[in-house]
N, C-alpha and C. Protein backbone atom coordinates (compact mmCIF):
# COMPACT_ATOMS: atom_id res chain seq x y z
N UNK A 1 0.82 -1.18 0.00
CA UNK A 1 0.00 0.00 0.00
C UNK A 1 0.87 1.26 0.00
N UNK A 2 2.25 1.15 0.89
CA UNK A 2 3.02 2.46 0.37
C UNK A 2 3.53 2.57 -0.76
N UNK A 3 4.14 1.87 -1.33
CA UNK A 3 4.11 1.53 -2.76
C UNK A 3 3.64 2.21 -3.41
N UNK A 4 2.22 1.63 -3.73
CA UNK A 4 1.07 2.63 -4.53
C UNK A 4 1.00 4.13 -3.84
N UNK A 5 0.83 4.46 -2.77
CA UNK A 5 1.00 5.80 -2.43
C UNK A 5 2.11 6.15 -2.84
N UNK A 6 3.22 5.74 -2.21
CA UNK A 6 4.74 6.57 -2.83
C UNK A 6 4.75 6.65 -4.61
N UNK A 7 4.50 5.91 -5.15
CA UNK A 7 4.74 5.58 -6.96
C UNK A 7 3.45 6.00 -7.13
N UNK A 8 2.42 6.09 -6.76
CA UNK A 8 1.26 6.32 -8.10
C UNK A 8 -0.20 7.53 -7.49
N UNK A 9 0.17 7.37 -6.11
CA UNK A 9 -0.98 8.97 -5.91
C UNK A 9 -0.02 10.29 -5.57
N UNK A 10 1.31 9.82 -4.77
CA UNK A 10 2.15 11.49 -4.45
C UNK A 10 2.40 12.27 -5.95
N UNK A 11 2.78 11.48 -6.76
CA UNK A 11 3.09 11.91 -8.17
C UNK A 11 1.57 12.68 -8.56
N UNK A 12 0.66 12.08 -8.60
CA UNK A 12 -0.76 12.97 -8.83
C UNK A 12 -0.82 14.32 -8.25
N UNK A 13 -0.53 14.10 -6.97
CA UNK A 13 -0.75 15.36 -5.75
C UNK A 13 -0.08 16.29 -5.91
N UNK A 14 1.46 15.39 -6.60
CA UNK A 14 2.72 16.88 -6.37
C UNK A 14 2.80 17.44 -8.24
N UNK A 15 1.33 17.13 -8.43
CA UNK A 15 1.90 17.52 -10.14
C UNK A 15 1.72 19.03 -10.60
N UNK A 16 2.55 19.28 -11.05
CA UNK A 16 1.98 21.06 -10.85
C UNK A 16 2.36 21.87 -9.59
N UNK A 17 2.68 21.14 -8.85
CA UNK A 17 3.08 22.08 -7.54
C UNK A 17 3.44 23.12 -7.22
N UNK A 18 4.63 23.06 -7.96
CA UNK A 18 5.25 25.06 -7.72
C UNK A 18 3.98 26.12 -8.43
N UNK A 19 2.90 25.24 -9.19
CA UNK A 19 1.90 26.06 -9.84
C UNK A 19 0.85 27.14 -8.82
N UNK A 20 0.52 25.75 -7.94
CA UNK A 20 -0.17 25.79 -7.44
C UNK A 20 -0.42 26.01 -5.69
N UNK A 21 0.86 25.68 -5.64
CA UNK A 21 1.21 25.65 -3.86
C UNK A 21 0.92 26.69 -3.11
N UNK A 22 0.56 27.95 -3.59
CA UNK A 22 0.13 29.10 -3.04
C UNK A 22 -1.67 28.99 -1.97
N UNK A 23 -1.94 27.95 -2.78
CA UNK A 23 -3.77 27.91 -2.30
C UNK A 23 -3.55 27.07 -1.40
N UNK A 24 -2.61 26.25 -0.93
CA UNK A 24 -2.46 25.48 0.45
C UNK A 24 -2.50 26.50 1.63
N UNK A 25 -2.72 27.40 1.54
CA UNK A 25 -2.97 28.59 2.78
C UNK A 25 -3.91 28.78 2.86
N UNK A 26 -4.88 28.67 2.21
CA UNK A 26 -6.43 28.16 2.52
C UNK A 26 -6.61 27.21 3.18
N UNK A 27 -7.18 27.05 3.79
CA UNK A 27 -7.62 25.61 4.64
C UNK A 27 -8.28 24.54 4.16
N UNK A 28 -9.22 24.93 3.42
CA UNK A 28 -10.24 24.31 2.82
C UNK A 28 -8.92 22.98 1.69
N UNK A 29 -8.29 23.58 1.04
CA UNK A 29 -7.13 22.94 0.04
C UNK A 29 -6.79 21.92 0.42
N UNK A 30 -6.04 22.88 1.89
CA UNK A 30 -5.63 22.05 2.56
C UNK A 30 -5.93 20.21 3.57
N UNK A 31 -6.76 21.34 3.58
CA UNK A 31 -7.70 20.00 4.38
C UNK A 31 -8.00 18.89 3.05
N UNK A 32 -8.52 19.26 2.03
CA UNK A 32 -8.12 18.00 1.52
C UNK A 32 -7.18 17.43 0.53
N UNK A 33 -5.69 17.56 1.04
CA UNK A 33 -5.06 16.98 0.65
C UNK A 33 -4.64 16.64 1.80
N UNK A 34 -4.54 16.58 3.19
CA UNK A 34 -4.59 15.63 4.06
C UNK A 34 -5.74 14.71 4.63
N UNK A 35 -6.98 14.78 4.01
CA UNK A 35 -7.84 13.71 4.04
C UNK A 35 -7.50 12.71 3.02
N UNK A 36 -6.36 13.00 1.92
CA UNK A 36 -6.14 12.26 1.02
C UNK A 36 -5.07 11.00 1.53
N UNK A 37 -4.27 12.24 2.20
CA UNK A 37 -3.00 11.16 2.88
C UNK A 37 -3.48 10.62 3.89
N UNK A 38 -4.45 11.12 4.88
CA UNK A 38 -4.66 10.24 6.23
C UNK A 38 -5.42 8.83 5.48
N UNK A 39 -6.34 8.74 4.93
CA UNK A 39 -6.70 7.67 4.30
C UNK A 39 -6.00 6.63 3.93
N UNK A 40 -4.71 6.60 3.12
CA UNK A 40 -3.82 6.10 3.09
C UNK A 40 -2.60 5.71 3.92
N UNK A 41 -2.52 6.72 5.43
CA UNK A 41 -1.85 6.12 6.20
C UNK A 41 -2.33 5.97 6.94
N UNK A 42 -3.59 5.51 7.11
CA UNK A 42 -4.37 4.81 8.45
C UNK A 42 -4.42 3.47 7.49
N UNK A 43 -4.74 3.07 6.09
CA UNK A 43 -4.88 1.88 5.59
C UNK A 43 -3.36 1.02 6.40
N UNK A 44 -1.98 1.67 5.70
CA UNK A 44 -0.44 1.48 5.98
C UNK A 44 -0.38 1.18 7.54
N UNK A 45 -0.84 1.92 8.45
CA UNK A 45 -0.29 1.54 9.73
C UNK A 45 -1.50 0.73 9.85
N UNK A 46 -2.74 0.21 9.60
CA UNK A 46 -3.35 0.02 10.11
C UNK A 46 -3.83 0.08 11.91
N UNK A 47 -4.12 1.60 11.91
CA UNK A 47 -4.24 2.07 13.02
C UNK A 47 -5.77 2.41 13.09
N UNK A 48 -6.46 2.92 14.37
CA UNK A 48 -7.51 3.24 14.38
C UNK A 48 -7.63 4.63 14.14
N UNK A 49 -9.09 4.95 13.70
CA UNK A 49 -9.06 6.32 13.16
C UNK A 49 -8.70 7.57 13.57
N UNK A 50 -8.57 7.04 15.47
CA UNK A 50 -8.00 8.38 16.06
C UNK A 50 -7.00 8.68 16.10
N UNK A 51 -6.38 8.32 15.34
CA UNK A 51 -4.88 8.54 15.36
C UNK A 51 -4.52 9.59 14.51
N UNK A 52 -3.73 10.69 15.19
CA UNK A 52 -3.66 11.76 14.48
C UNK A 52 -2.89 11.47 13.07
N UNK A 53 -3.03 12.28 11.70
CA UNK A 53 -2.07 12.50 10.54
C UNK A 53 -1.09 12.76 10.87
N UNK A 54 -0.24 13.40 11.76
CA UNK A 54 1.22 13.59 12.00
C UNK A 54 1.87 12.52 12.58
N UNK A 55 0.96 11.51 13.34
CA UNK A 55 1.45 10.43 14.38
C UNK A 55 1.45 9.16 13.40
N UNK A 56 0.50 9.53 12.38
CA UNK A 56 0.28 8.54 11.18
C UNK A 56 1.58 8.22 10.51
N UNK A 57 1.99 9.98 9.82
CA UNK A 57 3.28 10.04 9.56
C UNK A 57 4.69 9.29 9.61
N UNK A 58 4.30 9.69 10.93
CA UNK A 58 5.51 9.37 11.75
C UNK A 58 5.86 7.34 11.68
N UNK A 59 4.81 7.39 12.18
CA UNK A 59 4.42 5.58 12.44
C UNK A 59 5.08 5.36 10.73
N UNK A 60 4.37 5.61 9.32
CA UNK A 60 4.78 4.90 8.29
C UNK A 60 5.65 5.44 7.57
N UNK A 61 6.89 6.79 8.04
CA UNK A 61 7.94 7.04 7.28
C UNK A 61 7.86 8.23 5.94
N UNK A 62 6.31 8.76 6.00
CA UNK A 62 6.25 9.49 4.64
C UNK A 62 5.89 10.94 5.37
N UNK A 63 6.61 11.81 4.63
CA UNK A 63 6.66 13.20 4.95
C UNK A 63 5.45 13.71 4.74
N UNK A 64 4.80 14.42 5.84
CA UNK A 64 3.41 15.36 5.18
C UNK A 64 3.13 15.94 4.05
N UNK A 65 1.97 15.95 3.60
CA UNK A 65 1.93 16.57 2.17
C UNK A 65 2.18 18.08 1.80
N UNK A 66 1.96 18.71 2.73
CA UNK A 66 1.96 20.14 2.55
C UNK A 66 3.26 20.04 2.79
N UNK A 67 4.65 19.42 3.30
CA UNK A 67 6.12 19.62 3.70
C UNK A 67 6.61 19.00 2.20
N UNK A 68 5.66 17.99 1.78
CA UNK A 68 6.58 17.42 0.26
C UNK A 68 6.07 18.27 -0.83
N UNK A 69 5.15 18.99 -0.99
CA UNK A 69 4.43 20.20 -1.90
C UNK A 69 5.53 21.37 -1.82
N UNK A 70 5.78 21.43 -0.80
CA UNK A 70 6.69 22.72 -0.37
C UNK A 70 7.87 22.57 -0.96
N UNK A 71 8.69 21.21 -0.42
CA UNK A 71 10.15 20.77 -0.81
C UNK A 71 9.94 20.84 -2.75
N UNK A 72 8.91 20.20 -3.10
CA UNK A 72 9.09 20.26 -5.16
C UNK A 72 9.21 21.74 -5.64
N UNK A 73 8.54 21.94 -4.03
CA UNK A 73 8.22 23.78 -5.07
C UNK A 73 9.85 24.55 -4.95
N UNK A 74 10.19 24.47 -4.18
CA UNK A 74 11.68 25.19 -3.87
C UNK A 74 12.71 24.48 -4.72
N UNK A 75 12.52 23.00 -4.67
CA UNK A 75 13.30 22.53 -5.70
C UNK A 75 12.84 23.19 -6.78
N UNK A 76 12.17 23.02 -7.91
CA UNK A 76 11.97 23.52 -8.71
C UNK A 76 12.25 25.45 -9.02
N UNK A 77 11.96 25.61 -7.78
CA UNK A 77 12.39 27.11 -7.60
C UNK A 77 14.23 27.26 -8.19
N UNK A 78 14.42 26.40 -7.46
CA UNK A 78 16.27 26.26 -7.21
C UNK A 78 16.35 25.87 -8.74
N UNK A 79 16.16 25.08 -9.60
CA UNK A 79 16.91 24.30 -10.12
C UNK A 79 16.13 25.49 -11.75
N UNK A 80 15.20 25.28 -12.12
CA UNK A 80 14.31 25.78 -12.83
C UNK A 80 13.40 27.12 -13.12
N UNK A 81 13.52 27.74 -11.64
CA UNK A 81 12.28 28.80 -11.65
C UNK A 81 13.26 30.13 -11.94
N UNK A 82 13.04 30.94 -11.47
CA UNK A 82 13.50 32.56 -11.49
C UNK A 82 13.87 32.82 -10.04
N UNK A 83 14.09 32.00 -9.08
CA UNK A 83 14.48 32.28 -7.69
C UNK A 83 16.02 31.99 -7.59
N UNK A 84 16.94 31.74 -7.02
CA UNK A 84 18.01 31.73 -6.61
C UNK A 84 18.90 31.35 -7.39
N UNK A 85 20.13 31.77 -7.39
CA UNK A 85 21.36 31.36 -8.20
C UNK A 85 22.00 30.03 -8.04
N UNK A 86 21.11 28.93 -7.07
CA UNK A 86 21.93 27.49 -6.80
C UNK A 86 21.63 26.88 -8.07
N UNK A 87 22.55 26.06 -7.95
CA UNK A 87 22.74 24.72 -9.03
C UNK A 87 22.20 25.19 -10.51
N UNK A 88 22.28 26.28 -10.96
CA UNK A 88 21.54 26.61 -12.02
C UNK A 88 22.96 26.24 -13.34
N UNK A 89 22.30 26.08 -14.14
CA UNK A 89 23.47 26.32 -15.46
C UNK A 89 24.08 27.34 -15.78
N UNK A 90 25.13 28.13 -16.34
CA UNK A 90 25.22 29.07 -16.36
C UNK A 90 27.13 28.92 -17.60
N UNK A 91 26.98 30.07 -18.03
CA UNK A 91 28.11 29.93 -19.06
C UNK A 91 29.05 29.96 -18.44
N UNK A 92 30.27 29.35 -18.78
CA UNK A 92 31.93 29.65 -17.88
C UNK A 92 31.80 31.40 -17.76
N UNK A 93 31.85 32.14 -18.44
CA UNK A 93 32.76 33.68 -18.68
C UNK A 93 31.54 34.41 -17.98
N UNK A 94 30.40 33.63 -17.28
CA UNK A 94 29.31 34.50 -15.99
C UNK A 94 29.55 34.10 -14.60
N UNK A 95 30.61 32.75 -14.39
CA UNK A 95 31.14 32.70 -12.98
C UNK A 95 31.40 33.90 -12.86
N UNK A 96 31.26 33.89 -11.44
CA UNK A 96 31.95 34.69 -10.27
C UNK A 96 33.55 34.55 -9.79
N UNK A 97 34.54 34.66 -9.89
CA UNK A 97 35.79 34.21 -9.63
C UNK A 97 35.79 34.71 -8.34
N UNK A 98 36.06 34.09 -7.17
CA UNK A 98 36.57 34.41 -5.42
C UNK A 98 37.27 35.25 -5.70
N UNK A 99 38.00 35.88 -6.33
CA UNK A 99 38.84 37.37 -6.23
C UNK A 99 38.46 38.19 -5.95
N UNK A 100 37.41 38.59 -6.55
CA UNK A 100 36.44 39.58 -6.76
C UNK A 100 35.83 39.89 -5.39
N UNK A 101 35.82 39.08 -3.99
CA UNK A 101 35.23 39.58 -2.77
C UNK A 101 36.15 39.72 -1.87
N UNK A 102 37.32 38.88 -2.40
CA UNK A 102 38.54 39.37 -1.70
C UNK A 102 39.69 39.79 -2.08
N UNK A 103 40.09 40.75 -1.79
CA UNK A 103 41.36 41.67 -1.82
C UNK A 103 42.46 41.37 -1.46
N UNK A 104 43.22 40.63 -1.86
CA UNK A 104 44.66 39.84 -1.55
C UNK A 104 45.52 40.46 -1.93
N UNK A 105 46.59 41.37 -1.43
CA UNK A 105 47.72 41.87 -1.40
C UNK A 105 49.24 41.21 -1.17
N UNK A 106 49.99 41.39 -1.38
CA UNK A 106 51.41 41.35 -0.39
C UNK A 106 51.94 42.96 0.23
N UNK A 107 51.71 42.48 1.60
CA UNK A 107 52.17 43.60 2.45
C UNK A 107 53.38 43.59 2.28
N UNK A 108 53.60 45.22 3.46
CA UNK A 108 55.46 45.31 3.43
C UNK A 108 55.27 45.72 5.05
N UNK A 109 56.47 46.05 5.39
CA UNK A 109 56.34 45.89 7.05
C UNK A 109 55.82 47.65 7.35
N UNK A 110 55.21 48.37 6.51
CA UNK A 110 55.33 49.54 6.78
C UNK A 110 53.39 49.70 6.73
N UNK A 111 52.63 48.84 6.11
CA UNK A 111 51.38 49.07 5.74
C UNK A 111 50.79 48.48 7.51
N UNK A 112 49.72 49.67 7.58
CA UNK A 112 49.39 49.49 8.44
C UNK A 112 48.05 48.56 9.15
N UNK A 113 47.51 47.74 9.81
CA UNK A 113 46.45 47.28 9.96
C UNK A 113 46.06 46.90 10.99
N UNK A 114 45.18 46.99 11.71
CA UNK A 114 44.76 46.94 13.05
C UNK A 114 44.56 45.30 13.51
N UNK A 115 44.49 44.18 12.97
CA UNK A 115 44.78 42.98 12.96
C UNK A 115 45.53 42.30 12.50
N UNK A 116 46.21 41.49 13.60
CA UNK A 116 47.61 41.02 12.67
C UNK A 116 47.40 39.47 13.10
N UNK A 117 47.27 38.24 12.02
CA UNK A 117 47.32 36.99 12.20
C UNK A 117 48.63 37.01 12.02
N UNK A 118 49.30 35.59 12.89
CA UNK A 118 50.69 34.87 12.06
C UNK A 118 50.25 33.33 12.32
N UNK A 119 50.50 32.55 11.27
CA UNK A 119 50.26 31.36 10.68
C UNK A 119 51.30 30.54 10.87
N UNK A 120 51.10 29.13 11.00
CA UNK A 120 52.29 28.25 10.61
C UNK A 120 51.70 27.39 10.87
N UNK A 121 52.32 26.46 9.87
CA UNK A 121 52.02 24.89 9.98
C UNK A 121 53.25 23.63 9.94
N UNK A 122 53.17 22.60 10.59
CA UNK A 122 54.70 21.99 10.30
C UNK A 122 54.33 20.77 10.55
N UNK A 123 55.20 20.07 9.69
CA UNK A 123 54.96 18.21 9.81
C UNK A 123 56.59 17.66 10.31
N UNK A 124 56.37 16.69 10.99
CA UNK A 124 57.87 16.41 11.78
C UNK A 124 57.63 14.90 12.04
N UNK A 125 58.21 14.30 12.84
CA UNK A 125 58.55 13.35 12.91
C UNK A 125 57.33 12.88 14.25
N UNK A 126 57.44 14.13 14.97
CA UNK A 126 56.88 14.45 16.07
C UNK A 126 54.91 14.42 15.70
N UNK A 127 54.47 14.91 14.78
CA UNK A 127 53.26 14.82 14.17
C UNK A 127 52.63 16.18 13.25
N UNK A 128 51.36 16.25 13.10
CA UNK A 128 51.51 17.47 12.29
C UNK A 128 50.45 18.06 12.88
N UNK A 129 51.09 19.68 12.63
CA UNK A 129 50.05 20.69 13.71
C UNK A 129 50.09 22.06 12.91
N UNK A 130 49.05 22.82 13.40
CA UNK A 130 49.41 24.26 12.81
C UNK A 130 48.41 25.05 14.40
N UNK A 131 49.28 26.24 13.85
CA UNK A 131 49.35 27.33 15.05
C UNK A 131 49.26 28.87 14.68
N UNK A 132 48.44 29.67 15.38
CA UNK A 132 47.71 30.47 14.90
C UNK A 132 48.17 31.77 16.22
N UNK A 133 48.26 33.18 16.50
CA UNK A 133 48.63 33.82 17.09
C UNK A 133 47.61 35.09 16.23
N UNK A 134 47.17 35.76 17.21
CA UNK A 134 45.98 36.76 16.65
C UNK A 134 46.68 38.36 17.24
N UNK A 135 46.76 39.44 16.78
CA UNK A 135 46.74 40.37 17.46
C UNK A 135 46.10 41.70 17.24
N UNK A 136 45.58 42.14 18.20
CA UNK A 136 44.67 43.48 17.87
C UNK A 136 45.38 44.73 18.33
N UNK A 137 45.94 46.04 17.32
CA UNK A 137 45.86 46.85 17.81
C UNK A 137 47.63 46.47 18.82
N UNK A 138 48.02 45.22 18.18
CA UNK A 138 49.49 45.29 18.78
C UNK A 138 49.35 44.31 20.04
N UNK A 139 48.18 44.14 20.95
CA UNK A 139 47.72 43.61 22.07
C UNK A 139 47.47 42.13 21.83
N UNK A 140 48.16 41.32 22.30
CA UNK A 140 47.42 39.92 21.99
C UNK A 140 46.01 39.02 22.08
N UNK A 141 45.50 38.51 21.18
CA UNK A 141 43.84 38.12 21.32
C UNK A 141 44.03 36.91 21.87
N UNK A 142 44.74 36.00 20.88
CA UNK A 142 44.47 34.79 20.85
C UNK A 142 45.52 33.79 20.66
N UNK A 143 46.23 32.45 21.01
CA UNK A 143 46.77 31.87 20.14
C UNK A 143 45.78 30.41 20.05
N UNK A 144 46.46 29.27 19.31
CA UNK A 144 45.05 28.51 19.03
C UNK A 144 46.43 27.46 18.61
N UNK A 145 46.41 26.10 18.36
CA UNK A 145 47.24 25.39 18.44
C UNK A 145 45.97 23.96 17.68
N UNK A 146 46.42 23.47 16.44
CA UNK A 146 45.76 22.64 16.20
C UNK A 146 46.27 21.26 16.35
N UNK A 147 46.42 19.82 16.02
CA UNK A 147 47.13 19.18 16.12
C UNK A 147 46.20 18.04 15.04
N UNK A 148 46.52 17.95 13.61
CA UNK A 148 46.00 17.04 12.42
C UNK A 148 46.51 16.08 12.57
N UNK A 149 45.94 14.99 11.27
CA UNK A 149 45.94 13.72 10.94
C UNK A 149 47.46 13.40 10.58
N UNK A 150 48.10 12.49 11.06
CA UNK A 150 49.45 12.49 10.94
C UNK A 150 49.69 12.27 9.27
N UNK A 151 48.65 11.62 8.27
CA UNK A 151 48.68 11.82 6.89
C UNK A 151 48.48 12.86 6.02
N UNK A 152 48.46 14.01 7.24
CA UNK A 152 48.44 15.37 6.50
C UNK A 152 49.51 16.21 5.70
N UNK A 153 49.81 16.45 5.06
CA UNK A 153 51.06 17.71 4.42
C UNK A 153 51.01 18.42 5.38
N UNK A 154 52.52 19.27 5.05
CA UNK A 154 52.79 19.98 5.63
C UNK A 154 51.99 21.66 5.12
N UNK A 155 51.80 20.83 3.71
CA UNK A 155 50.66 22.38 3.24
C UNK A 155 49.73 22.46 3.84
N UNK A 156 48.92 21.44 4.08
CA UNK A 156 47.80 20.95 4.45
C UNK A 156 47.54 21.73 5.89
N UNK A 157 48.51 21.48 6.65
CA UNK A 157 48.66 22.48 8.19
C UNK A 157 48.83 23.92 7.62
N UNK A 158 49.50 24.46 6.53
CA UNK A 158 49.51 25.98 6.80
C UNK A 158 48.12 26.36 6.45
N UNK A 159 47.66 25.31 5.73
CA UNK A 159 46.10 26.30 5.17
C UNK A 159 45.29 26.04 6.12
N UNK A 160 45.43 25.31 6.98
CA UNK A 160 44.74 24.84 7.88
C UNK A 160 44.84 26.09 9.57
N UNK A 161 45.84 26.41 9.30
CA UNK A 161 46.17 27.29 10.46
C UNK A 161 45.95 29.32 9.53
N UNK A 162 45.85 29.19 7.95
CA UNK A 162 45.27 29.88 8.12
C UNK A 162 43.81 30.37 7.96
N UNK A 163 42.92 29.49 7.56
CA UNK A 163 41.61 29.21 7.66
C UNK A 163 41.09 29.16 8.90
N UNK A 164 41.84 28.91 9.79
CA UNK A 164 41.05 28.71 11.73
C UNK A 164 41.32 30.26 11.64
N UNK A 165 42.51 30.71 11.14
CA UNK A 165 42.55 32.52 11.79
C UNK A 165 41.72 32.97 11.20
N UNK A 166 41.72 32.71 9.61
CA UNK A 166 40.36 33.75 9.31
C UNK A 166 38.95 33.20 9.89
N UNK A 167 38.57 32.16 10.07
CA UNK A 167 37.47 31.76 10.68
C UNK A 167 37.31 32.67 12.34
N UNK A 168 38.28 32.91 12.93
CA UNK A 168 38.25 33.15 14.44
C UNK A 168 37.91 34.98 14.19
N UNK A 169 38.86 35.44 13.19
CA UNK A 169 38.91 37.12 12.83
C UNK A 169 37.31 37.13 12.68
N UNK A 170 36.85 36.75 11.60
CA UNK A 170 35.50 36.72 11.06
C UNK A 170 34.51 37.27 12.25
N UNK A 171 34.85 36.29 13.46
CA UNK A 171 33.69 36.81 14.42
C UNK A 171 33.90 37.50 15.49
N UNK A 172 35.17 38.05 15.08
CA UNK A 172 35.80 39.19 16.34
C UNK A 172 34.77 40.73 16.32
N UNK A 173 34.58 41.59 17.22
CA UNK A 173 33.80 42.58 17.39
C UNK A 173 34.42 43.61 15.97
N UNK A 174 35.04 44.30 16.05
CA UNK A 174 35.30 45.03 15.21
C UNK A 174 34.68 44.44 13.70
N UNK A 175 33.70 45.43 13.06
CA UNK A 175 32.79 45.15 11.67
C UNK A 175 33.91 45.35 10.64
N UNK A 176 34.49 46.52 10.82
CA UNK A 176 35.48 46.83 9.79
C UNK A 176 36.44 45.87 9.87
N UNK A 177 37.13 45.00 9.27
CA UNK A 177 38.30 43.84 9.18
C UNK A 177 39.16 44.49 8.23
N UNK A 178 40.31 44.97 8.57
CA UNK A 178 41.48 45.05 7.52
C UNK A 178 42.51 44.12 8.42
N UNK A 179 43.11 43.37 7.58
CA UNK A 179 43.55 41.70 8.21
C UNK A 179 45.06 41.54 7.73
N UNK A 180 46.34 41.52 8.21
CA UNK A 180 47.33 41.11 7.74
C UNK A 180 47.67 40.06 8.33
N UNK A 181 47.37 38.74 7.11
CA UNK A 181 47.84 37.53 7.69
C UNK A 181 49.43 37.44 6.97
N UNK A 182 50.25 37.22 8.21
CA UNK A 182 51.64 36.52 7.69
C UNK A 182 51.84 35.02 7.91
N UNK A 183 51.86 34.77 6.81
CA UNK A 183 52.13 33.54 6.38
C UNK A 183 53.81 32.78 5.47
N UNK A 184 54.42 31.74 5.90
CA UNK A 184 55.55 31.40 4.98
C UNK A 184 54.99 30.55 3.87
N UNK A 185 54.01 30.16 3.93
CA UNK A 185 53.39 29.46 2.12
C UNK A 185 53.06 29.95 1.49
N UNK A 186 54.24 30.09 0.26
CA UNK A 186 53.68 30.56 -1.11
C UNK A 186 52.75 29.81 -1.91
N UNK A 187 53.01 28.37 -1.51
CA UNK A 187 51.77 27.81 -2.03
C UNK A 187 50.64 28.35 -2.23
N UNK A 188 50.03 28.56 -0.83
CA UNK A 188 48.44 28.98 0.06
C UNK A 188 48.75 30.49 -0.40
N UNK A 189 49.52 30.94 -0.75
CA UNK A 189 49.05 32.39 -1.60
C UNK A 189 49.22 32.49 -2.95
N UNK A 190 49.77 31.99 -3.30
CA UNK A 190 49.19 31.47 -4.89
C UNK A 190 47.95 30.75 -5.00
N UNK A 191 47.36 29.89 -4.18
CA UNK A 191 46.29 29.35 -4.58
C UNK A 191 45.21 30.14 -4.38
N UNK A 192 45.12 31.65 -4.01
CA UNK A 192 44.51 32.85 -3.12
C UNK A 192 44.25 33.54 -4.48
């Protein structure tokens, strides 16, 4: 019996959906397209009739109708409609390139900035770790000490130690962020 509900009436119910999903805020709609499903999951659990549609739910594994009406419609929104920029197709030369939101320089010891990360990462014999030192304004914030998978690179720790700093800067008080991370991987700034 779920079977036939899952394969041959949800497909009926959800056809047209993003069309139509607006009139489920009526009640009246509403109401019957959950007299449609309680019918069918009181047959499935074979339960007695007082058993609520959500407890019905629950008991045989299938998402409410108005929550699976909703989910086609946003999918379809996402993938197809005129709503959001996810998963959509789009030509190579209309990406967005990550440059473009961030401003990557090479400092000199004379430019000034009110946050100063220093980075490092190192693989040894001993294991592999990266380490992070924060400072505001010259004053020390933070240091932070990670300790990775001993199958890690040694790159692997600097990007790693500097991704925890920018992750930690990110939610420091000050809105304005001008950020000088010093770092010894040219790698991790070439790949920037």
């Amino acid at each position: 019996m779920k079977t036939i509900y899952t394969e041959g009436i949800l497909p009926l119910l959800q056809y047209g959906a993003p069309v139509w999903k607006n009139v489920l805020n009526r009640s009246c709609f509403n109401a019957k397209l959950n007299r449609i499903q309680r019918l069918i999951n009181l047959r499935i659990a074979k339960a007695y009739r007082t058993v609520s549609n959500e407890a019905l739910c629950v008991l045989n594994g299938i998402t409410p109708i108005h929550i699976k009406i909703e989910e086609i419609s946003r999918l379809y929104e996402i993938t197809k409609g005129t709503g959001n920029q996810y998963d959509r197709e789009m030509e190579s030369d209309k990406w967005t390139h990550p440059a473009m939101y961030i401003n990557t320089i090479e400092g000199d010891k004379e430019s000034v900035h009110p946050i100063q990360a220093y980075t490092d990462g190192n693989k040894s014999d001993l294991g592999v770790g990266a380490g992070v030192v924060i400072f505001l304004d010259n004053n020390l914030v933070t240091t932070m000490q990670y300790r990775l998978n001993e199958r890690c690179t040694n790159n692997q720790a600097e990007q790693m130690a500097i991704l925890k700093a920018l992750e930690y800067i990110q939610h420091m008080e000050p809105n304005e962020k001008a950020v000088m991370v010093h770092t010894d991987s040219q790698i991790t700034l070439q790949l920037l």
